[in-house]
C-alpha atoms as a PDB file:
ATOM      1  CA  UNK A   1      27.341  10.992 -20.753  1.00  0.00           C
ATOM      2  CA  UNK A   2      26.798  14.366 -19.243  1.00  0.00           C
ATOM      3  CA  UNK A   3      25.734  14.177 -15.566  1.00  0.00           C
ATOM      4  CA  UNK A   4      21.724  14.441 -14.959  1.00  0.00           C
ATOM      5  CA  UNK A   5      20.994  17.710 -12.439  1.00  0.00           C
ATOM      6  CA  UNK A   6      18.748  16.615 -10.046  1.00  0.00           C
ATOM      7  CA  UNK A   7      17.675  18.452  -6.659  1.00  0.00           C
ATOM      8  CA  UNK A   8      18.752  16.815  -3.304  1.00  0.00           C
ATOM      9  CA  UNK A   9      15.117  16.003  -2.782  1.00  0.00           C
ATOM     10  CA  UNK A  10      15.127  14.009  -5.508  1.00  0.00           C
ATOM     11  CA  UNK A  11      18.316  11.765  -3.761  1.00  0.00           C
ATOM     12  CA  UNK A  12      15.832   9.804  -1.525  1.00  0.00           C
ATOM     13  CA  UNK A  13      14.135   8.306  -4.719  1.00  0.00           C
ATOM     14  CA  UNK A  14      17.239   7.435  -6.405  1.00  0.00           C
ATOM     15  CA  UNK A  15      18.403   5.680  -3.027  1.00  0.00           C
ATOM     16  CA  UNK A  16      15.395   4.171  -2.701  1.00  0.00           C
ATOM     17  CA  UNK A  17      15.414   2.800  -6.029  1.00  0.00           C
ATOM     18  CA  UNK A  18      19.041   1.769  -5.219  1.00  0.00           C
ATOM     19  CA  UNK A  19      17.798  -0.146  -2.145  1.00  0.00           C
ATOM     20  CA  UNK A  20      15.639  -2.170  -4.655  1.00  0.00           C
ATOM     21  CA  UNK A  21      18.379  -2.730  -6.579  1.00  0.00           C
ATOM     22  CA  UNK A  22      16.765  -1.923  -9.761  1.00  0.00           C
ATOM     23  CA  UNK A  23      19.183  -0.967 -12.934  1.00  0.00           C
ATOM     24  CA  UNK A  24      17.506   2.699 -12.962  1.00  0.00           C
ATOM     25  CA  UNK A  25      19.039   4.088 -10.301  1.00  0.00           C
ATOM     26  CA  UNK A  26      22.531   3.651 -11.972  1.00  0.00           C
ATOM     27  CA  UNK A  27      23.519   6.916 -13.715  1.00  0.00           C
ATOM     28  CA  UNK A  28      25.706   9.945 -12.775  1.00  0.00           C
ATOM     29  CA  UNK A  29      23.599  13.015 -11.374  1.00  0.00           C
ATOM     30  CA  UNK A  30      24.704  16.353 -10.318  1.00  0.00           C
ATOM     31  CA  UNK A  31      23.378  17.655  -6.902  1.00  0.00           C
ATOM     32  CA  UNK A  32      24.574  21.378  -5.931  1.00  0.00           C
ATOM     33  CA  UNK A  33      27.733  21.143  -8.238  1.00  0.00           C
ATOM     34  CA  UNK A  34      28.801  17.593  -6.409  1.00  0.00           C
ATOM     35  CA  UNK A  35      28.616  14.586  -9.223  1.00  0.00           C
ATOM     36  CA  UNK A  36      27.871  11.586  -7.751  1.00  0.00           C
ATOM     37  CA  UNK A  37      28.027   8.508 -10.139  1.00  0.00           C
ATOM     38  CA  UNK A  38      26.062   5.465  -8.938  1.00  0.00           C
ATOM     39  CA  UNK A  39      27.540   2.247 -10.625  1.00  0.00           C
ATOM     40  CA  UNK A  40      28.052  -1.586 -10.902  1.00  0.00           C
ATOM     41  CA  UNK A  41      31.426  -2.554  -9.363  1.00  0.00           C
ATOM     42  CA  UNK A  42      33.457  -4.864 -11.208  1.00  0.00           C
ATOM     43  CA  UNK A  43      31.891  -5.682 -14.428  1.00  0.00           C
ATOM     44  CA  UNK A  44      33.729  -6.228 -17.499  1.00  0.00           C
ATOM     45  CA  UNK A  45      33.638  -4.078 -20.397  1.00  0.00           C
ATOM     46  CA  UNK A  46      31.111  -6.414 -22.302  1.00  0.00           C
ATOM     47  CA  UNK A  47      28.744  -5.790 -19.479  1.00  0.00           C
ATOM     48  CA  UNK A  48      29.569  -2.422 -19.216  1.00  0.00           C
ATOM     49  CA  UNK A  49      28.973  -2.287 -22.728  1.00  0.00           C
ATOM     50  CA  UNK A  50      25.482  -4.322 -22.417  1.00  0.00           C
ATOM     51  CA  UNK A  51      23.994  -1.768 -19.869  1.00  0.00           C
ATOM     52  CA  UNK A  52      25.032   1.213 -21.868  1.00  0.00           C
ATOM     53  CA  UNK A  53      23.385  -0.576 -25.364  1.00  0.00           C
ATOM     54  CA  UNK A  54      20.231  -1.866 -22.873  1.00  0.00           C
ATOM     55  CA  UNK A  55      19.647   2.604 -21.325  1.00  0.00           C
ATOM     56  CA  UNK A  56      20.194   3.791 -25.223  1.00  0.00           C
ATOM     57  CA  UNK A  57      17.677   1.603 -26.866  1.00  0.00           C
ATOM     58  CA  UNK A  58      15.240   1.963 -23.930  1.00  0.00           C
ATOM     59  CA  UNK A  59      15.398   5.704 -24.337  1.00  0.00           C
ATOM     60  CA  UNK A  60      15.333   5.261 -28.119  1.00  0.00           C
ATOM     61  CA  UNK A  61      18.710   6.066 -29.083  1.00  0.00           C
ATOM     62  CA  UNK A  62      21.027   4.540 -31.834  1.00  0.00           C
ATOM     63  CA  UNK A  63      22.971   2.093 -29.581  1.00  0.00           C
ATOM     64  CA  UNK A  64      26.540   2.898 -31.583  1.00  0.00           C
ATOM     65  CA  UNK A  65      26.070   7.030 -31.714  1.00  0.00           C
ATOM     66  CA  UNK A  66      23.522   7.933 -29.209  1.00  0.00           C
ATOM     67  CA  UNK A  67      21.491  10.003 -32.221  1.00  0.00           C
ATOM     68  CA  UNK A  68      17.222   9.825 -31.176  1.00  0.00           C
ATOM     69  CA  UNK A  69      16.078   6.900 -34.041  1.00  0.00           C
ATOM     70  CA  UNK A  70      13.119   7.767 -35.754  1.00  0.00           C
ATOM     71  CA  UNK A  71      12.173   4.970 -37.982  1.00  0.00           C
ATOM     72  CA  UNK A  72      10.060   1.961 -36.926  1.00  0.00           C
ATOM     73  CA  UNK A  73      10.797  -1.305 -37.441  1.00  0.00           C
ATOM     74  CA  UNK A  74       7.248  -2.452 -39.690  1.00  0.00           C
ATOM     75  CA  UNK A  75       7.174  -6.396 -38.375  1.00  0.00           C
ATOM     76  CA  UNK A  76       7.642  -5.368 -34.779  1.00  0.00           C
ATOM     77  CA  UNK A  77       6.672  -2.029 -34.327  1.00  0.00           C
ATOM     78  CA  UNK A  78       9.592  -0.875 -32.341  1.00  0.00           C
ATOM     79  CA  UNK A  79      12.236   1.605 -32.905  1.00  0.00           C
ATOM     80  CA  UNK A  80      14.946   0.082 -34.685  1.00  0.00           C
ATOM     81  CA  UNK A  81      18.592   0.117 -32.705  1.00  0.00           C
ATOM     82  CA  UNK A  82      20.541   1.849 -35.014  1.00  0.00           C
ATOM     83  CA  UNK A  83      19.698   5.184 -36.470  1.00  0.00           C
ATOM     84  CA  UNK A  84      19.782   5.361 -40.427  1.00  0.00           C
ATOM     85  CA  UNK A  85      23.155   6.184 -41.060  1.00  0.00           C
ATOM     86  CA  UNK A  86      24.591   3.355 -39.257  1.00  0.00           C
ATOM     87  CA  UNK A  87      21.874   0.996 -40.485  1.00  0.00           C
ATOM     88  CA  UNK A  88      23.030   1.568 -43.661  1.00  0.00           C
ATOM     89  CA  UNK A  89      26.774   0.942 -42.660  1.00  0.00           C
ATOM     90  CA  UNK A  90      26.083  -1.926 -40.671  1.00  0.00           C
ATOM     91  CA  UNK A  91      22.530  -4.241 -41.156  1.00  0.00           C
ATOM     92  CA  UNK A  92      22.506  -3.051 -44.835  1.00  0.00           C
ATOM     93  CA  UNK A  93      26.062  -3.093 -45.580  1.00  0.00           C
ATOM     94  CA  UNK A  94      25.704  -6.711 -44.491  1.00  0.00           C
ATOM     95  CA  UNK A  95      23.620  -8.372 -47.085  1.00  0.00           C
END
């Protein structure tokens, strides 16, 4: 994922945040063409894996492509995880 540009200001939130310890604060941001990448140290790739699926489908993304999903799932009323292509591939393809 592409770095988020933020203005140094903006740094005392994110450390706050940090300080917390609460999951939002992870991300890579861009202050004054320095990247700084704030991240868990030593996880495995399924929970590297798990954090990147969790950010995508909180943000409403397709967790396998990153596409925005549009359709709503009718029973629950939430976005469904995949978009419609991979839906189709994957829960439909399924059954």
């Amino acid at each position: 994922m592409k770095p988020k540009s933020i203005k140094p200001d903006e740094l005392n939130k994110i450390f706050s945040e940090l300080k917390k310890g609460e999951e939002s604060s992870i991300g890579s941001y861009l202050v004054k063409g320095v990247r700084l990448q704030i991240s868990k140290y030593n996880l495995s790739g399924a929970e590297r894996v798990q954090l990147l699926y969790k950010r995508r489908r909180a943000q409403g993304l397709c967790i396998v492509c990153g596409k925005k999903v549009t359709k709503k799932n009718p029973s629950t009323d939430q976005l469904y995880r995949l978009c419609e292509e991979h839906r189709n591939k994957i829960d439909k393809g399924s059954k």
